[in-house]
N, C-alpha and C. Protein backbone atom coordinates (compact mmCIF):
# COMPACT_ATOMS: atom_id res chain seq x y z
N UNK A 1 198.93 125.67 125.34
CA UNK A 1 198.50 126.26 124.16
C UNK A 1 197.08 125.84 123.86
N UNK A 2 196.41 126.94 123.48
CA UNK A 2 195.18 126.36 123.22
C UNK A 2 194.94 126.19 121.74
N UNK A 3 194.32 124.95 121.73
CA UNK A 3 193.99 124.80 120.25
C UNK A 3 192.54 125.47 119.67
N UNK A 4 193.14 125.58 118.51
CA UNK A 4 192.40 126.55 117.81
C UNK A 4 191.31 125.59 116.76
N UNK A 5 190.40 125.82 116.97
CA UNK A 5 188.96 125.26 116.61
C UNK A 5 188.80 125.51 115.56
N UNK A 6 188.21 124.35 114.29
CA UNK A 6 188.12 124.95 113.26
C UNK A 6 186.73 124.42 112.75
N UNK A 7 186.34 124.98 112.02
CA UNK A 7 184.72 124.81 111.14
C UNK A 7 184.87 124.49 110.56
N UNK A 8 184.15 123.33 109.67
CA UNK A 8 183.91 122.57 108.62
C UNK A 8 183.46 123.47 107.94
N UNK A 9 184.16 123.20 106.79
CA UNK A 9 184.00 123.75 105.15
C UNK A 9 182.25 123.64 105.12
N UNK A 10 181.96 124.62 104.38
CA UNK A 10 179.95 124.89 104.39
C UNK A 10 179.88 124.08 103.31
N UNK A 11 180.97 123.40 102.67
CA UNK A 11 180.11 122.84 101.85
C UNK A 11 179.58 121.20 102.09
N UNK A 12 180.47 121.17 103.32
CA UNK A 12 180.45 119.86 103.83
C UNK A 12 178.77 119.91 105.16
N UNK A 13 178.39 120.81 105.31
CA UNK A 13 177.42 121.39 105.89
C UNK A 13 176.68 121.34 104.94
N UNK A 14 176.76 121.63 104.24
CA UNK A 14 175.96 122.01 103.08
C UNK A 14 175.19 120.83 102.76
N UNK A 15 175.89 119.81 102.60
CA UNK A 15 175.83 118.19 101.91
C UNK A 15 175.29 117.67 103.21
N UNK A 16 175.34 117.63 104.11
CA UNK A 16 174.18 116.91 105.39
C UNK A 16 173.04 117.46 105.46
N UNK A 17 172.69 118.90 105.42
CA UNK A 17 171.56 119.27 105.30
C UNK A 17 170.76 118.97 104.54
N UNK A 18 171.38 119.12 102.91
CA UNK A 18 170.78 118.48 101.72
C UNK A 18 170.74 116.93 102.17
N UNK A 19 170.88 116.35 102.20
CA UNK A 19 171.54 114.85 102.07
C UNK A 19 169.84 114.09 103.75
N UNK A 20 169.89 115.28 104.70
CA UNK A 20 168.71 115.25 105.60
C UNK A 20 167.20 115.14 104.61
N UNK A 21 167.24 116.47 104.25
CA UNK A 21 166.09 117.01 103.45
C UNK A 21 165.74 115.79 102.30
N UNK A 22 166.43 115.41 101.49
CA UNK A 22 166.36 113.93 100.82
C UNK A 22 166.07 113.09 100.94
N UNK A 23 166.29 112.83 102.39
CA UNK A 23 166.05 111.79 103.47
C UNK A 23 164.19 111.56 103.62
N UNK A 24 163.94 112.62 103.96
CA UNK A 24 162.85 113.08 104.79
C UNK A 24 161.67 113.25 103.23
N UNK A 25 162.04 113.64 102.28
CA UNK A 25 161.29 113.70 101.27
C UNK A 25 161.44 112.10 100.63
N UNK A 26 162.01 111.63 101.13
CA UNK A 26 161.60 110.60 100.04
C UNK A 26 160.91 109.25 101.15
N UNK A 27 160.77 109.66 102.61
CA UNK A 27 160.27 108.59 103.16
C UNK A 27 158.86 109.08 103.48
N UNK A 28 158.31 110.87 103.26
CA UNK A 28 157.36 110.98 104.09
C UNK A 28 156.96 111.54 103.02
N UNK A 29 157.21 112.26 101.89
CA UNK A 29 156.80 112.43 100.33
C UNK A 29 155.41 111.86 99.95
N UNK A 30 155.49 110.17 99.73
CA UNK A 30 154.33 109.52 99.19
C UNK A 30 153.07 109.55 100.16
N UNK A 31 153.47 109.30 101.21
CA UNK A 31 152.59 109.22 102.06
C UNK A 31 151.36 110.77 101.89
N UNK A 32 151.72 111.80 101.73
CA UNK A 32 151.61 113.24 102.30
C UNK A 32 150.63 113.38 100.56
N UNK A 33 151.42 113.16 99.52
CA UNK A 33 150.90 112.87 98.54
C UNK A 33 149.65 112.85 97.79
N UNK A 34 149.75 110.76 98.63
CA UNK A 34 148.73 109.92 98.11
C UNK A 34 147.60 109.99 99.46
N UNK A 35 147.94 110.37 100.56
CA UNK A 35 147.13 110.62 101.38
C UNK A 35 146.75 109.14 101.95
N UNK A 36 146.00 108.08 101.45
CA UNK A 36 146.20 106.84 101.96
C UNK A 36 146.07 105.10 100.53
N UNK A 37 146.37 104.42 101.29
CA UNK A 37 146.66 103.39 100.25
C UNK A 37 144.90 102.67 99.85
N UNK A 38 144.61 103.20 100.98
CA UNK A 38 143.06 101.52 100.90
C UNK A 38 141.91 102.22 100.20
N UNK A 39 141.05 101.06 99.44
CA UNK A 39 140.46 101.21 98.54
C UNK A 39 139.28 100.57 98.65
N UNK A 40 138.32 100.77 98.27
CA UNK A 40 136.62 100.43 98.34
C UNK A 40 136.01 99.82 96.95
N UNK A 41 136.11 98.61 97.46
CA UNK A 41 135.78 97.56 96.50
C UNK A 41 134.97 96.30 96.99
N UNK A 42 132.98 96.57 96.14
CA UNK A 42 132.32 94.85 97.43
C UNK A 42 131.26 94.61 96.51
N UNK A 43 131.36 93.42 96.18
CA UNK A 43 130.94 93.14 95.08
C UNK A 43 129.39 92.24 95.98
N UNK A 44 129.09 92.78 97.14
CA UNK A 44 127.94 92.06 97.41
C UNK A 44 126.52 93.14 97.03
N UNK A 45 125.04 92.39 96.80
CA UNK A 45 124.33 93.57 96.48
C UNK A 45 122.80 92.97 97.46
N UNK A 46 121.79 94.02 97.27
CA UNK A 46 120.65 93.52 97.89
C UNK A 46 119.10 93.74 97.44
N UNK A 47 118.66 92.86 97.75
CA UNK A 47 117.28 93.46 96.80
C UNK A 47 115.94 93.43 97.91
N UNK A 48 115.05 94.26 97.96
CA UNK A 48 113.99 94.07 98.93
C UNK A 48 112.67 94.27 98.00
N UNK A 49 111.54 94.78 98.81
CA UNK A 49 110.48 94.75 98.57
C UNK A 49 109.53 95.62 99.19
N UNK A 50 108.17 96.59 98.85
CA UNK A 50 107.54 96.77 100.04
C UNK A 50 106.42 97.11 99.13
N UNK A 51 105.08 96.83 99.75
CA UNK A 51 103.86 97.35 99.31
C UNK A 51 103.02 98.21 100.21
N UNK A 52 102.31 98.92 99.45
CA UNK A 52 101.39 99.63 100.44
C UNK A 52 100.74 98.94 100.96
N UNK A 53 99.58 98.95 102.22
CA UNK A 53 98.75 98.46 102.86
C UNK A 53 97.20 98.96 102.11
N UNK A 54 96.47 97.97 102.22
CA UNK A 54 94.83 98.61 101.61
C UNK A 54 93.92 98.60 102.17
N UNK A 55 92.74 99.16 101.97
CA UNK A 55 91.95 99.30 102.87
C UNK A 55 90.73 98.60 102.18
N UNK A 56 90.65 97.32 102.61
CA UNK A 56 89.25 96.78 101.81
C UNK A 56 88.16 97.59 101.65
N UNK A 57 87.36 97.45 100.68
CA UNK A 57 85.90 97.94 100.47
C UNK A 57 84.50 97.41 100.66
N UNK A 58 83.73 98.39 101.21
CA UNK A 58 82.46 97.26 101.58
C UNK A 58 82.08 96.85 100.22
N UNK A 59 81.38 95.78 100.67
CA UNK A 59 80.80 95.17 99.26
C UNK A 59 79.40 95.59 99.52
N UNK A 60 78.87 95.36 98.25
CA UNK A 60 77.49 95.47 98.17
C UNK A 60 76.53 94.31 97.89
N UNK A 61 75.57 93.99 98.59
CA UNK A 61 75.04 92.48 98.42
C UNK A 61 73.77 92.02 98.07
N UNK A 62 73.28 93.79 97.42
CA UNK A 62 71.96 93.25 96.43
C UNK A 62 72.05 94.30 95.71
N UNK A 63 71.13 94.25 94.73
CA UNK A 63 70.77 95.77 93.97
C UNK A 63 70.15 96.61 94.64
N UNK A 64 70.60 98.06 94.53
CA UNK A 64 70.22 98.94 94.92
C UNK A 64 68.76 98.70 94.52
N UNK A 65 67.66 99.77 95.48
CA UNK A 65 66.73 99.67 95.53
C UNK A 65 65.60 101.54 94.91
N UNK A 66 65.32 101.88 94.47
CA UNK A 66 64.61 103.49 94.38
C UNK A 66 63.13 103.26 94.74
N UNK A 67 63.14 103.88 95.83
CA UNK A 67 61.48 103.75 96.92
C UNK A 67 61.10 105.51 96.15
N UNK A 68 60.11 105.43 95.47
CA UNK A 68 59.51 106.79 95.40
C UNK A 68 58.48 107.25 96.11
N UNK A 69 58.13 106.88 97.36
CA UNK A 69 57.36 107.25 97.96
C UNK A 69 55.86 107.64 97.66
N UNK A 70 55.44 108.57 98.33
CA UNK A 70 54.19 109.22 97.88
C UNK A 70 54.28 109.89 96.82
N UNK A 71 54.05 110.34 95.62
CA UNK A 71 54.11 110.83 94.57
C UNK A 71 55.54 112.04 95.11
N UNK A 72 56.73 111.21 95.47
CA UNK A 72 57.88 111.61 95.44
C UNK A 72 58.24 112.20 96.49
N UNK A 73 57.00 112.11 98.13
CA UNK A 73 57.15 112.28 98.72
C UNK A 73 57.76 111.31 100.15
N UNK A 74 59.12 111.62 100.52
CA UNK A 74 59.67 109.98 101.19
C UNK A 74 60.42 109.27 100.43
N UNK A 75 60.58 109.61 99.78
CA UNK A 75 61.55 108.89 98.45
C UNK A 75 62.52 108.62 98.95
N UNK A 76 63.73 107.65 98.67
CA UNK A 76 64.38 106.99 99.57
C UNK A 76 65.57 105.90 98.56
N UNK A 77 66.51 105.60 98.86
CA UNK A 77 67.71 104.94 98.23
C UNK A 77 68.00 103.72 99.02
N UNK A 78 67.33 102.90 98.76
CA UNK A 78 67.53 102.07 99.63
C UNK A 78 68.84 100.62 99.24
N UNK A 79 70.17 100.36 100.18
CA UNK A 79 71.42 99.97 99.43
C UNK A 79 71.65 99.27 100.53
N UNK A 80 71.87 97.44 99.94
CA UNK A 80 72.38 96.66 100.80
C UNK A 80 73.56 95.91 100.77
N UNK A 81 74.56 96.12 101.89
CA UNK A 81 76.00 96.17 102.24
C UNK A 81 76.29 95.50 103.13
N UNK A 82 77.97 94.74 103.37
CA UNK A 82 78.56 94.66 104.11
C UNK A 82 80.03 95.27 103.94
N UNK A 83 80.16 95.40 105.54
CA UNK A 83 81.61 95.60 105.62
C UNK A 83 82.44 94.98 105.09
N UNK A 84 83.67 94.76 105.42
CA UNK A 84 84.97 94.02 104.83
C UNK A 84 84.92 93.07 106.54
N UNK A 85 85.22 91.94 106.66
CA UNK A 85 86.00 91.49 107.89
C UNK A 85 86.91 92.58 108.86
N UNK A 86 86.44 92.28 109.61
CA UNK A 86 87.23 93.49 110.54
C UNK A 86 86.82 94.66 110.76
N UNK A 87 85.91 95.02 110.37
CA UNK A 87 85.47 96.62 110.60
C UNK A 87 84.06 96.76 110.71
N UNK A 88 83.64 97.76 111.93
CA UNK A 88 82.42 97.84 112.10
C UNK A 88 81.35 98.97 111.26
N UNK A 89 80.38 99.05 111.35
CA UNK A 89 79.79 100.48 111.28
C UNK A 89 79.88 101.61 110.90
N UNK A 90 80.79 101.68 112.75
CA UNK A 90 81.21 102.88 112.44
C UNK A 90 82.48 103.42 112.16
N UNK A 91 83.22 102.61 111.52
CA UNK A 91 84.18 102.41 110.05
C UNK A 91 84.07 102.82 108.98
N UNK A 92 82.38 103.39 108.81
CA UNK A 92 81.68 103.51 107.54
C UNK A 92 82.05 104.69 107.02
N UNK A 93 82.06 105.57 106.09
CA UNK A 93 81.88 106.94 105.39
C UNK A 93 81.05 106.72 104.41
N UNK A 94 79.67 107.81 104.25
CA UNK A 94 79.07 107.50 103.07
C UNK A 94 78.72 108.78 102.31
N UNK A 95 79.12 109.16 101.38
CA UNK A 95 79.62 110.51 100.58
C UNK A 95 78.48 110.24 98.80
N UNK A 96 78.23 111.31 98.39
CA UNK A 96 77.41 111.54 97.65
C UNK A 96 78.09 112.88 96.70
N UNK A 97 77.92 112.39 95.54
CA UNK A 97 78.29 113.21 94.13
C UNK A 97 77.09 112.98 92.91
N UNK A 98 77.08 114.03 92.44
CA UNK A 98 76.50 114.09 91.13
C UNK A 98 77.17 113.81 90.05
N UNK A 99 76.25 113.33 89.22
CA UNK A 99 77.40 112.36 88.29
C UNK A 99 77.73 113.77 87.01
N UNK A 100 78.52 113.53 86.92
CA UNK A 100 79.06 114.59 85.48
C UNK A 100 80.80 114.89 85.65
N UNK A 101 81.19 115.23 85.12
CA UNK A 101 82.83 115.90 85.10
C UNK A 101 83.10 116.63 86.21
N UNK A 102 84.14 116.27 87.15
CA UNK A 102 84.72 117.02 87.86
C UNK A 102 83.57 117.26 89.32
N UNK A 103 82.92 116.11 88.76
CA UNK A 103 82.10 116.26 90.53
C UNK A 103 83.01 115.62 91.66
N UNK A 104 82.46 115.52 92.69
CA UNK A 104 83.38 115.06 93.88
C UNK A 104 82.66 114.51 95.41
N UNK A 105 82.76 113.41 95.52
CA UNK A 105 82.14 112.72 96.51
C UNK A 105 82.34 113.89 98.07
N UNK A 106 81.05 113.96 98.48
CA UNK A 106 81.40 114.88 99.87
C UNK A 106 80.28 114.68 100.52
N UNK A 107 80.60 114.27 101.98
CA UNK A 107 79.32 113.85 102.72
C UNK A 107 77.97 114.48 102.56
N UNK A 108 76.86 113.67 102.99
CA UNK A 108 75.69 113.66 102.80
C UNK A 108 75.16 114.67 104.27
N UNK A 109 74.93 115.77 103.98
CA UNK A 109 74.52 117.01 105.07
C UNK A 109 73.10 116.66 105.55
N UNK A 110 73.14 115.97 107.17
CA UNK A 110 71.98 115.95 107.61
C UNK A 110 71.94 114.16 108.04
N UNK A 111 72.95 113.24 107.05
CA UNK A 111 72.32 112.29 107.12
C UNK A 111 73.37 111.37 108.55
N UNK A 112 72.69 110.51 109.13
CA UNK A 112 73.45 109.81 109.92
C UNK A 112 73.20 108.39 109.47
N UNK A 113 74.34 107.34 109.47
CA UNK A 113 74.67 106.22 108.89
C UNK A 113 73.54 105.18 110.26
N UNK A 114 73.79 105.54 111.44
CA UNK A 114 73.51 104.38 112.29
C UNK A 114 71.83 104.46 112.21
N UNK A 115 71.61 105.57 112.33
CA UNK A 115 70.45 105.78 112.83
C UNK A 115 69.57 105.73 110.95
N UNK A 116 70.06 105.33 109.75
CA UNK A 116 69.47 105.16 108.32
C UNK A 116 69.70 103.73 108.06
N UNK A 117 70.43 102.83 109.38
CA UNK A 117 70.75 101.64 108.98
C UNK A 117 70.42 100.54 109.57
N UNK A 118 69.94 99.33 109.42
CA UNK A 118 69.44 98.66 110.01
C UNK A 118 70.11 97.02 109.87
N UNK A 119 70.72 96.40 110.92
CA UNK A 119 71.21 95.08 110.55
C UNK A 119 70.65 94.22 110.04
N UNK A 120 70.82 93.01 108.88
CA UNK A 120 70.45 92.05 108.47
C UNK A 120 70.78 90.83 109.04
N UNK A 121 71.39 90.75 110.17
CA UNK A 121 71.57 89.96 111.18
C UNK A 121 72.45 88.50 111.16
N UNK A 122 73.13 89.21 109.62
CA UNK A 122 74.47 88.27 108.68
C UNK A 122 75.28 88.51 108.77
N UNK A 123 75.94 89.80 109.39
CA UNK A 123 76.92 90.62 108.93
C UNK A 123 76.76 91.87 107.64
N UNK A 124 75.36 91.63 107.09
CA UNK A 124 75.17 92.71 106.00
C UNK A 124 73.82 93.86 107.03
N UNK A 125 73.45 94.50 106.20
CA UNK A 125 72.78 95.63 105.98
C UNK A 125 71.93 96.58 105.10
N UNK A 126 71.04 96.91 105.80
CA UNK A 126 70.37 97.81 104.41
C UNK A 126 70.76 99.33 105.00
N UNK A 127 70.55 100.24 104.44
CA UNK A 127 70.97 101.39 104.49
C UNK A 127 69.80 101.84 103.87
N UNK A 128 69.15 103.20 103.95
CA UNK A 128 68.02 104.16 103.34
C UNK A 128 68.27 105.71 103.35
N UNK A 129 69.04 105.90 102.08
CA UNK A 129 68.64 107.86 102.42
C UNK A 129 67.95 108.03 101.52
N UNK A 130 67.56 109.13 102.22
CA UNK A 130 65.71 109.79 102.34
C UNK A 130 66.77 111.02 101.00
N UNK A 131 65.78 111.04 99.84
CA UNK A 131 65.82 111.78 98.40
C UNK A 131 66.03 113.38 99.26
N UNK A 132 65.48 113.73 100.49
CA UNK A 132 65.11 114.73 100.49
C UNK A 132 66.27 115.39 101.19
N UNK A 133 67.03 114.79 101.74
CA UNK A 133 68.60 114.87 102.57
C UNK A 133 69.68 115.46 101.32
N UNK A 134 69.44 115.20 99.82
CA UNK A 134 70.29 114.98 98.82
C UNK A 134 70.04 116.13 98.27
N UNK A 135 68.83 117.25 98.94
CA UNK A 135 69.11 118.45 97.89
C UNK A 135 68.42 118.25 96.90
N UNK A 136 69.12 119.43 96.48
CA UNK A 136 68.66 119.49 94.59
C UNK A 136 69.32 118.85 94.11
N UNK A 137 70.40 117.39 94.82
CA UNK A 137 71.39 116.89 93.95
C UNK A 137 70.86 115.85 93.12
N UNK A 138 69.21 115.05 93.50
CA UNK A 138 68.54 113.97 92.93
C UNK A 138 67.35 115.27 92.59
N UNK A 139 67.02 114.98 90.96
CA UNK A 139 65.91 115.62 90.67
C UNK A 139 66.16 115.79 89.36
N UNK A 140 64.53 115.97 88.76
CA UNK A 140 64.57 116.20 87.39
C UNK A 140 65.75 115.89 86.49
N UNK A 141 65.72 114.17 86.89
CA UNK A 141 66.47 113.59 86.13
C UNK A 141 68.04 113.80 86.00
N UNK A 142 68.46 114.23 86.69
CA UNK A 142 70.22 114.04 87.20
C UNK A 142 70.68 112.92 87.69
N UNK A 143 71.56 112.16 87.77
CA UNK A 143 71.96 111.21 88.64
C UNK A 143 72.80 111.35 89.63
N UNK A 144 72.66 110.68 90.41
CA UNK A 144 73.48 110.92 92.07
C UNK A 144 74.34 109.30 92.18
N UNK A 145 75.51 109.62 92.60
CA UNK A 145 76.25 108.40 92.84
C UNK A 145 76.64 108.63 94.40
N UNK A 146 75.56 107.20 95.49
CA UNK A 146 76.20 107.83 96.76
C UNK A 146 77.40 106.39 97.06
N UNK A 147 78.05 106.53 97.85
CA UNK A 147 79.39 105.51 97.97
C UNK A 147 79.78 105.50 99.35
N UNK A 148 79.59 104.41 99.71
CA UNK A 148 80.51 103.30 100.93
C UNK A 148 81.57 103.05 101.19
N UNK A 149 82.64 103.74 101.76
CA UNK A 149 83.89 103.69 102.10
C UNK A 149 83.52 103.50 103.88
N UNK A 150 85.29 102.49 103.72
CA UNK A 150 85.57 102.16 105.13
C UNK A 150 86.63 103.01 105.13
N UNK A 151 86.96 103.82 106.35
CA UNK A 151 87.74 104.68 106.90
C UNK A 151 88.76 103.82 107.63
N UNK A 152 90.00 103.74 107.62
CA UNK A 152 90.90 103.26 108.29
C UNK A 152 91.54 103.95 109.65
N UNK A 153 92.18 103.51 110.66
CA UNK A 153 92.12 104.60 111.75
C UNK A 153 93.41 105.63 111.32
N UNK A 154 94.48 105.03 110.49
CA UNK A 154 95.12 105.72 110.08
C UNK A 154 94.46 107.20 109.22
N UNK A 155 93.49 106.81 108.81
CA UNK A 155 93.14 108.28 107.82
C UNK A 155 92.77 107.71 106.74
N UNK A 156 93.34 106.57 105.94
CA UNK A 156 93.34 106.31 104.48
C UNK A 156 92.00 105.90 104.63
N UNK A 157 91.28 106.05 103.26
CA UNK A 157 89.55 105.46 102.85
C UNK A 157 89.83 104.25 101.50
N UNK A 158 89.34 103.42 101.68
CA UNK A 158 89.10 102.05 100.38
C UNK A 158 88.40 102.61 99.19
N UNK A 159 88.68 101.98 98.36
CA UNK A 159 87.56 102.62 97.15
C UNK A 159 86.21 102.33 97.11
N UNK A 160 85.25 103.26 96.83
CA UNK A 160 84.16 103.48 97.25
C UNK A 160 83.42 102.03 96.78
N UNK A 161 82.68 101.18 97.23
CA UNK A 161 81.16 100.78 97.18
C UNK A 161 80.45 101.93 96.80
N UNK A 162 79.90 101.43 95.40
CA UNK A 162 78.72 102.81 95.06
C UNK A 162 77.47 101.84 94.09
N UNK A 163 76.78 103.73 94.25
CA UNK A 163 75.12 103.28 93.28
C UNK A 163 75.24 104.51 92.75
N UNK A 164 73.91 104.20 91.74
CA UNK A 164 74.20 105.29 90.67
C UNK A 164 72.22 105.36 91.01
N UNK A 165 71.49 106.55 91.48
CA UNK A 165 70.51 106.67 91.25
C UNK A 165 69.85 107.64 90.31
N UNK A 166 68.47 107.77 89.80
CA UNK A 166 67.73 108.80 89.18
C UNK A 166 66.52 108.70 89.91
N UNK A 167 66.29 110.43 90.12
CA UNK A 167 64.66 110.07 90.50
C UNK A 167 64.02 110.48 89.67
N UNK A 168 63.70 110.28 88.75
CA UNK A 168 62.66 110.36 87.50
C UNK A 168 62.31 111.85 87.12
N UNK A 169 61.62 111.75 86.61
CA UNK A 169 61.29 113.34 85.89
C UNK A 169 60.59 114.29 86.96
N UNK A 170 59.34 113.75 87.42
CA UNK A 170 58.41 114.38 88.00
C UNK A 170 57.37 113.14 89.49
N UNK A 171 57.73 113.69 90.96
CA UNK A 171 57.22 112.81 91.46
C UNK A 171 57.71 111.80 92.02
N UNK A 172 59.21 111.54 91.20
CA UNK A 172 59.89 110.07 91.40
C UNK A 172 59.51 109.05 90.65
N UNK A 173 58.30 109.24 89.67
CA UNK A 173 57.93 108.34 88.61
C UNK A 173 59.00 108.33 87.76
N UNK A 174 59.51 107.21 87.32
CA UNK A 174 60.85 106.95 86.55
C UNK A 174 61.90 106.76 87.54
N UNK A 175 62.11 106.83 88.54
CA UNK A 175 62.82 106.59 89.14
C UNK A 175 63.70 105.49 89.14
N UNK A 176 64.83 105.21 89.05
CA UNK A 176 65.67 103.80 89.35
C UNK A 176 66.96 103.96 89.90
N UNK A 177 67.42 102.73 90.36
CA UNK A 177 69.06 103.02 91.05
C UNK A 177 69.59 101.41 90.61
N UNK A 178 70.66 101.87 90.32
CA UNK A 178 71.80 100.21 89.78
C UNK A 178 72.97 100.41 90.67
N UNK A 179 73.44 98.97 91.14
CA UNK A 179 74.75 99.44 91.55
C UNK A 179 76.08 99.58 90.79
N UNK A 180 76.75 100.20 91.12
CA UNK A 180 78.26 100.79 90.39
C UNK A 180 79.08 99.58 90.15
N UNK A 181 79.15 99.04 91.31
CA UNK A 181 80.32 98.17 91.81
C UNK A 181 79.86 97.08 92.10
């Protein structure tokens, strides 16, 4: 005789499935949740520092000088300088503005530094530009501020070494120059 097979009541099916699902939610639930337990907490801190780098400025090591030449002919700015330690010559930039609002230092057209300059055989220098290199920018009583910057190889320029000249009314009579700096 064959025996006859019987199925468990569904409700007893019923209750393992549930009784699985229960299982499974309550061990993998929090996790799925909270996503994870660890936490970011550091109570250490740090402090630094940094400065720019500068570019020294030549100095200037007498009073400017105003040569009026022949009745204003040859007239001349004559300005004695040194470098900073470390830099030569031709390190130099020497730029020229008229003094008033919103002028702006921009090289001197025509003039060359080596060949207007002559060593003092200290480490200083005299320097001479000729009135007549400057335009209409020295005359009938305007003032001209020309300025000494060292050029760095990076690009950056120091703040200018300057003079402040006038060439007088008529001729270069009246003429004078002071330094700035």
């Amino acid at each position: 005789m064959t025996a006859i097979r019987r199925s468990k009541p569904w409700w007893i099916r019923s209750r393992a499935v549930l009784a699985s699902v229960a299982f499974l939610a309550l061990v993998l639930g929090p996790a799925a949740v909270n996503g994870t337990l660890a936490g970011w907490t550091d109570s250490e801190t740090s402090r630094g520092t940094f400065q720019a780098g500068t570019v020294p400025a030549p100095l200037l090591t007498k009073t400017c000088v105003f040569q009026p030449g022949v009745l204003g002919v040859g007239a001349r700015v004559r300005i004695f300088w040194k470098p900073p330690a470390g830099y030569q010559l031709g390190d130099i930039v020497v730029t020229a503005s008229t003094s008033g609002l919103g002028s702006v230092l921009a090289p001197i057209t025509g003039f060359s530094l080596a060949s207007n300059t002559t060593s003092n055989g200290d480490g200083s220098y005299t320097t001479d530009v000729p009135t007549n290199l400057l335009g209409g920018l020295l005359g009938l009583g305007s003032e001209l501020e020309i300025a000494f910057q060292v050029k760095h190889a990076s690009g950056w320029l120091s703040v200018p070494a300057s003079v402040a000249s006038n060439a007088g009314l008529l001729a270069g009579l009246g003429g004078n120059c002071r330094n700035l700096t």
